[in-house]
PDB file of N, CA and C in Angstrom:
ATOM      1  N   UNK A   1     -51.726 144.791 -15.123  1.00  0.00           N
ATOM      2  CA  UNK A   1     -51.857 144.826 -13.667  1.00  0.00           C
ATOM      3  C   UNK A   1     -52.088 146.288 -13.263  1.00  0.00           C
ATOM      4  N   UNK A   2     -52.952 146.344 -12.380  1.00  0.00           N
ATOM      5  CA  UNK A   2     -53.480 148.455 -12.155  1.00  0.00           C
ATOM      6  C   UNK A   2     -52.162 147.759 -11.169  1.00  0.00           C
ATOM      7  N   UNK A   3     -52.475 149.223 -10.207  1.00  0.00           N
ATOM      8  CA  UNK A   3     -51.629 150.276  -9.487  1.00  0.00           C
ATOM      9  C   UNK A   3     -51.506 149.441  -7.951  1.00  0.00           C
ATOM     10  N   UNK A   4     -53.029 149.033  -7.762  1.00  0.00           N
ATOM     11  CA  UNK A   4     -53.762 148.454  -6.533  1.00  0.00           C
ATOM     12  C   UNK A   4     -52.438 147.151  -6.282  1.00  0.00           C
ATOM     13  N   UNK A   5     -53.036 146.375  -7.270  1.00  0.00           N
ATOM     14  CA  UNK A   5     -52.306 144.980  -7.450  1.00  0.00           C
ATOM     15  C   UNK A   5     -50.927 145.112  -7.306  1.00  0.00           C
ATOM     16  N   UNK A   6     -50.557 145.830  -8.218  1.00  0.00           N
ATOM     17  CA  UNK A   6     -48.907 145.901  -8.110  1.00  0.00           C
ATOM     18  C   UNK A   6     -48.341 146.432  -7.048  1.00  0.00           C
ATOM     19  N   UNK A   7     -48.891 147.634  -5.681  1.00  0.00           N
ATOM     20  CA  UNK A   7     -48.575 147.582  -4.705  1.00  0.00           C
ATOM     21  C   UNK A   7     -48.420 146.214  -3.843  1.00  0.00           C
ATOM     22  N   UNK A   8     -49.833 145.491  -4.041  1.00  0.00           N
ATOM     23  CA  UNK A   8     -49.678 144.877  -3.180  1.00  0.00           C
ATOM     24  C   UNK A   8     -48.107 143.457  -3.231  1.00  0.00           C
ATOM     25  N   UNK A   9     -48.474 143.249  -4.593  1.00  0.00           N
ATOM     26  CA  UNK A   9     -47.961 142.655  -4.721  1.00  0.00           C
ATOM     27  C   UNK A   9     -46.224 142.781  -4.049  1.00  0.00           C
ATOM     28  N   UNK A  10     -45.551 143.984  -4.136  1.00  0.00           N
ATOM     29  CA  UNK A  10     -44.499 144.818  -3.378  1.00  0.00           C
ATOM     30  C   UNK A  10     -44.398 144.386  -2.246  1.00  0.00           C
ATOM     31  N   UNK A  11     -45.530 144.580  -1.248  1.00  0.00           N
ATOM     32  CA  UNK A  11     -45.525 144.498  -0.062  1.00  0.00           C
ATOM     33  C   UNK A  11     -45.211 142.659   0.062  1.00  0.00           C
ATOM     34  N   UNK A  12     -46.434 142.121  -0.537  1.00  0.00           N
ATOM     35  CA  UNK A  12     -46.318 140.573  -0.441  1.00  0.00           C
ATOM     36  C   UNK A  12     -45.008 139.930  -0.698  1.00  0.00           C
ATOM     37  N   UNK A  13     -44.369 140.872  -1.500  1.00  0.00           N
ATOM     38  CA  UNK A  13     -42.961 139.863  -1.880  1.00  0.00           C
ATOM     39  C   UNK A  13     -41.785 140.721  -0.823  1.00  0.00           C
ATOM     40  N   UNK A  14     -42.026 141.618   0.237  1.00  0.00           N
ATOM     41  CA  UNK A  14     -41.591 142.437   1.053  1.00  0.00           C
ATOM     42  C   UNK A  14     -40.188 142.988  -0.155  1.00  0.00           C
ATOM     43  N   UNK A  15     -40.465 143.509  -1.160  1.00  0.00           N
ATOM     44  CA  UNK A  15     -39.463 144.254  -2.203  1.00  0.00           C
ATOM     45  C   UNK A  15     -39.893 145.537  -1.271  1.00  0.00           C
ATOM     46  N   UNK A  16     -41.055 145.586  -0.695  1.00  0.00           N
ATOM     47  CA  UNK A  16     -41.437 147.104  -0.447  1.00  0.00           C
ATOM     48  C   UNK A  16     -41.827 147.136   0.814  1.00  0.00           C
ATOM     49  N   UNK A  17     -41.805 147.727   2.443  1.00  0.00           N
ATOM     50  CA  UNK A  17     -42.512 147.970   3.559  1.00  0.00           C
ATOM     51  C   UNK A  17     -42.995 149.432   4.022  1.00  0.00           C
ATOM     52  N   UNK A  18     -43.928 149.414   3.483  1.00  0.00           N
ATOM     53  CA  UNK A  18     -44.526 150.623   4.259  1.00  0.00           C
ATOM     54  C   UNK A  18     -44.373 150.831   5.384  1.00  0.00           C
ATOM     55  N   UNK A  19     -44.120 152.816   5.556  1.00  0.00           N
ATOM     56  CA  UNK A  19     -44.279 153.098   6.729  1.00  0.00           C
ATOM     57  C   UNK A  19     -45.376 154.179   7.133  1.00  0.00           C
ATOM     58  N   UNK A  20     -46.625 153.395   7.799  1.00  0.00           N
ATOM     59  CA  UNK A  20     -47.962 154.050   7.940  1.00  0.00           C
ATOM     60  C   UNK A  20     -48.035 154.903   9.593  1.00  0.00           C
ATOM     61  N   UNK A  21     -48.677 156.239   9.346  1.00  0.00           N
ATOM     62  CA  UNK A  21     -49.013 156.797  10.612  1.00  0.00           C
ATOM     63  C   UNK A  21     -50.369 156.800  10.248  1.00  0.00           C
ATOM     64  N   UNK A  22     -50.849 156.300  11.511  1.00  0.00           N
ATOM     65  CA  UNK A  22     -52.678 156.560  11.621  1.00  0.00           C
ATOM     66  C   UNK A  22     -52.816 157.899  12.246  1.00  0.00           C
ATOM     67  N   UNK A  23     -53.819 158.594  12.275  1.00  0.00           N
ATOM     68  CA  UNK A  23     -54.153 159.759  12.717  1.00  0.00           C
ATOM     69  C   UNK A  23     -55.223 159.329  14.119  1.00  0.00           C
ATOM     70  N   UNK A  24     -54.916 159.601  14.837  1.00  0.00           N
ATOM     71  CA  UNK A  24     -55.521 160.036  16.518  1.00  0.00           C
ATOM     72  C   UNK A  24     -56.323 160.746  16.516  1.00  0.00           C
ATOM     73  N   UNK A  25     -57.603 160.441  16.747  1.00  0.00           N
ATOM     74  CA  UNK A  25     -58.671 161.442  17.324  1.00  0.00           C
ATOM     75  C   UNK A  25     -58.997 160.686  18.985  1.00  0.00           C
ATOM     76  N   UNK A  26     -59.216 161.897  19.658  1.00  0.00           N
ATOM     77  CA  UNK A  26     -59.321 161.588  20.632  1.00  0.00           C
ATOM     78  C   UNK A  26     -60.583 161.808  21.388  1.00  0.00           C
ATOM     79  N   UNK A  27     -61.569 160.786  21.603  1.00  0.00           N
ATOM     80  CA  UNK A  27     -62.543 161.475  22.683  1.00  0.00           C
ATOM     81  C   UNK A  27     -62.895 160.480  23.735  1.00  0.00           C
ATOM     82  N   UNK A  28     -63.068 161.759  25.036  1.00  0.00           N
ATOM     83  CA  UNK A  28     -63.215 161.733  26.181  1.00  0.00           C
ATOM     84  C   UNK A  28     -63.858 163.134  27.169  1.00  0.00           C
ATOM     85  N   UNK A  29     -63.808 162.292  28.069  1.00  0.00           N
ATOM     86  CA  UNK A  29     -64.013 163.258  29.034  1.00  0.00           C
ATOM     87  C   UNK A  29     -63.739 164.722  29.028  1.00  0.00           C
ATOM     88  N   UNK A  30     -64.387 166.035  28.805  1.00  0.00           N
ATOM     89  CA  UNK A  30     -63.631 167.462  28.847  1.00  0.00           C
ATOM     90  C   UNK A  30     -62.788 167.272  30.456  1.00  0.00           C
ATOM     91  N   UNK A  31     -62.715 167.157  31.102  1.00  0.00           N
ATOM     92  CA  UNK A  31     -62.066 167.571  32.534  1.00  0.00           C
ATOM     93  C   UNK A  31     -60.720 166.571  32.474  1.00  0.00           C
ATOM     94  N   UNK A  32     -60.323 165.852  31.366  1.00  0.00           N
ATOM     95  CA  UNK A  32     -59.380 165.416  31.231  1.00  0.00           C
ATOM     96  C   UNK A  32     -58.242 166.140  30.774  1.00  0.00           C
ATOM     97  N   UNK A  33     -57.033 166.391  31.725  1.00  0.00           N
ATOM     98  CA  UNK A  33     -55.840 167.724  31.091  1.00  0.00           C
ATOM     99  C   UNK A  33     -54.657 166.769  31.246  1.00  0.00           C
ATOM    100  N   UNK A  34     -53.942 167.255  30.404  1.00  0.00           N
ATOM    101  CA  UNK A  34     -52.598 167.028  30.682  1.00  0.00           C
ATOM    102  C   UNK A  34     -51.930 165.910  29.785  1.00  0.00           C
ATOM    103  N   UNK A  35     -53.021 165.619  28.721  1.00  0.00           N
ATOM    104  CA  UNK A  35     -52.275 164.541  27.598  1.00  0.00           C
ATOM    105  C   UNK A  35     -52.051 165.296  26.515  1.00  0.00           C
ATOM    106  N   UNK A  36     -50.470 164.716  26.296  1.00  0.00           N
ATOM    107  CA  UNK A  36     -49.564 164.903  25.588  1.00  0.00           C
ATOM    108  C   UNK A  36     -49.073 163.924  24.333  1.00  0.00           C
ATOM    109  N   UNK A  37     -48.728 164.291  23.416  1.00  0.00           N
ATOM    110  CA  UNK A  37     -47.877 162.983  21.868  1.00  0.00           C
ATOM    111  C   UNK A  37     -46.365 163.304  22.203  1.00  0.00           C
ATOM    112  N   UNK A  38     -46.284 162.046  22.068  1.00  0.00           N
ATOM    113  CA  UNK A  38     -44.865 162.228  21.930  1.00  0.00           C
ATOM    114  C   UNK A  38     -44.049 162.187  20.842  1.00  0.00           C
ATOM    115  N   UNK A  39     -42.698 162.080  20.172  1.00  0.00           N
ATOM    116  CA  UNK A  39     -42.322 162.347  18.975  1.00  0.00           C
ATOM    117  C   UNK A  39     -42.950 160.714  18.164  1.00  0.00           C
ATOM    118  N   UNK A  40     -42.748 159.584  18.737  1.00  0.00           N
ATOM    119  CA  UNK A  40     -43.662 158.757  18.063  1.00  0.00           C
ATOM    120  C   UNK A  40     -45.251 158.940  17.879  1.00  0.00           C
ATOM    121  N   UNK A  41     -46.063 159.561  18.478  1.00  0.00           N
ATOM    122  CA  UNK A  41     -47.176 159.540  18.173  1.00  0.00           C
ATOM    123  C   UNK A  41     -47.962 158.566  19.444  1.00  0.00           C
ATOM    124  N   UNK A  42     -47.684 158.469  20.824  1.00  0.00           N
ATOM    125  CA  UNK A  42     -48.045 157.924  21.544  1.00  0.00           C
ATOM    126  C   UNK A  42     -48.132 158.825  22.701  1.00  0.00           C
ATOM    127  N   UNK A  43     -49.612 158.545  23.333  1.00  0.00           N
ATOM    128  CA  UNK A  43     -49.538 159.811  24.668  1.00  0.00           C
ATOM    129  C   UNK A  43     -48.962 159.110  25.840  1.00  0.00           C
ATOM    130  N   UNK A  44     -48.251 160.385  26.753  1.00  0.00           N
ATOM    131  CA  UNK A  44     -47.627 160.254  28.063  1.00  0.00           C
ATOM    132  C   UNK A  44     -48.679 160.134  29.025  1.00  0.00           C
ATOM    133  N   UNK A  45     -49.475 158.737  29.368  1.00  0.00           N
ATOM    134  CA  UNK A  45     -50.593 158.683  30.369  1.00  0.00           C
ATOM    135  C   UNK A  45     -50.044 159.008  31.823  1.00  0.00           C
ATOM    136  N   UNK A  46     -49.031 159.118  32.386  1.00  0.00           N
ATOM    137  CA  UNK A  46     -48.368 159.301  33.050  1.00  0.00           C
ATOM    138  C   UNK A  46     -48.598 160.615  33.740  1.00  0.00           C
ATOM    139  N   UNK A  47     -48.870 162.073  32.835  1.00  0.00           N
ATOM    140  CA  UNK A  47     -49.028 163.367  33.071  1.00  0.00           C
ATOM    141  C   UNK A  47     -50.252 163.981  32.975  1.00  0.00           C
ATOM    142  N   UNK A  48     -51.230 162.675  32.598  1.00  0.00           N
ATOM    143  CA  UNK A  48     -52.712 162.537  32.646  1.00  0.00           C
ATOM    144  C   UNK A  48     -53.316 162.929  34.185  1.00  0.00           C
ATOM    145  N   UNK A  49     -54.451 163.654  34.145  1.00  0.00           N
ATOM    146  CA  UNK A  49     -55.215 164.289  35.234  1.00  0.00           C
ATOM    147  C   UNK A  49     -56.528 164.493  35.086  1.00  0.00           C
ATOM    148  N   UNK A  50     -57.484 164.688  35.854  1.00  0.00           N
ATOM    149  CA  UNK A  50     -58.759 164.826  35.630  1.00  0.00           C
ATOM    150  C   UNK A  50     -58.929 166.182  36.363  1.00  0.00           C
ATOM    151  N   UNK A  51     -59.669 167.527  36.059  1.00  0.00           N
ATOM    152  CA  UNK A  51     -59.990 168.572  36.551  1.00  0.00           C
ATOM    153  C   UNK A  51     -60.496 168.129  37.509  1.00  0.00           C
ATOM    154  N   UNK A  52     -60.617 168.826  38.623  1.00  0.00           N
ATOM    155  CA  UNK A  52     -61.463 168.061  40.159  1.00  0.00           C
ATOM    156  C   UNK A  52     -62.927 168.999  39.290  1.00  0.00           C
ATOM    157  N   UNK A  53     -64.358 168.475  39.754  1.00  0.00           N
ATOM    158  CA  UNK A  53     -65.574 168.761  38.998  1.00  0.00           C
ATOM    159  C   UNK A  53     -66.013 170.092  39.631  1.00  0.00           C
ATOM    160  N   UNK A  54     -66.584 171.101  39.091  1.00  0.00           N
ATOM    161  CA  UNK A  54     -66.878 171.977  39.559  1.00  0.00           C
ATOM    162  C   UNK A  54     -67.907 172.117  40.502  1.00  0.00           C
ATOM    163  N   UNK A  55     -67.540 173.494  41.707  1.00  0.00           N
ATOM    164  CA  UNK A  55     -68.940 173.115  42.792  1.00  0.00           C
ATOM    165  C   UNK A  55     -69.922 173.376  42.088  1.00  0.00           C
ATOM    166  N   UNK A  56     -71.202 172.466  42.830  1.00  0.00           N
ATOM    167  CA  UNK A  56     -72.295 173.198  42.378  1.00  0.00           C
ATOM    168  C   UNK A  56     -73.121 174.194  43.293  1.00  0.00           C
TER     169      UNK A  56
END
């Protein structure tokens, strides 16, 4: 049995549960300020703002 299999197999018989962080990339808008992570890894939309647009 490789390496592959026998993980899974771990997980399938829950002997084993991973604990996975995905990585965040973020895109948007530049005039967007004020987002923040928090210690879980989730942003505070709350403190979210949009730059007002510049005159022209």
């Amino acid at each position: 049995m490789n390496l592959a299999n026998w993980c899974q197999q771990l997980v399938a018989s829950k002997a084993m549960v991973p604990l996975i962080h995905h990585w965040l990339i973020i895109q948007g808008q530049r005039s967007m300020r004020g987002l923040r992570m928090n210690t879980l890894g989730w942003f505070d939309f709350k403190s979210a703002w949009f730059a007002p647009p510049d005159p022209e």
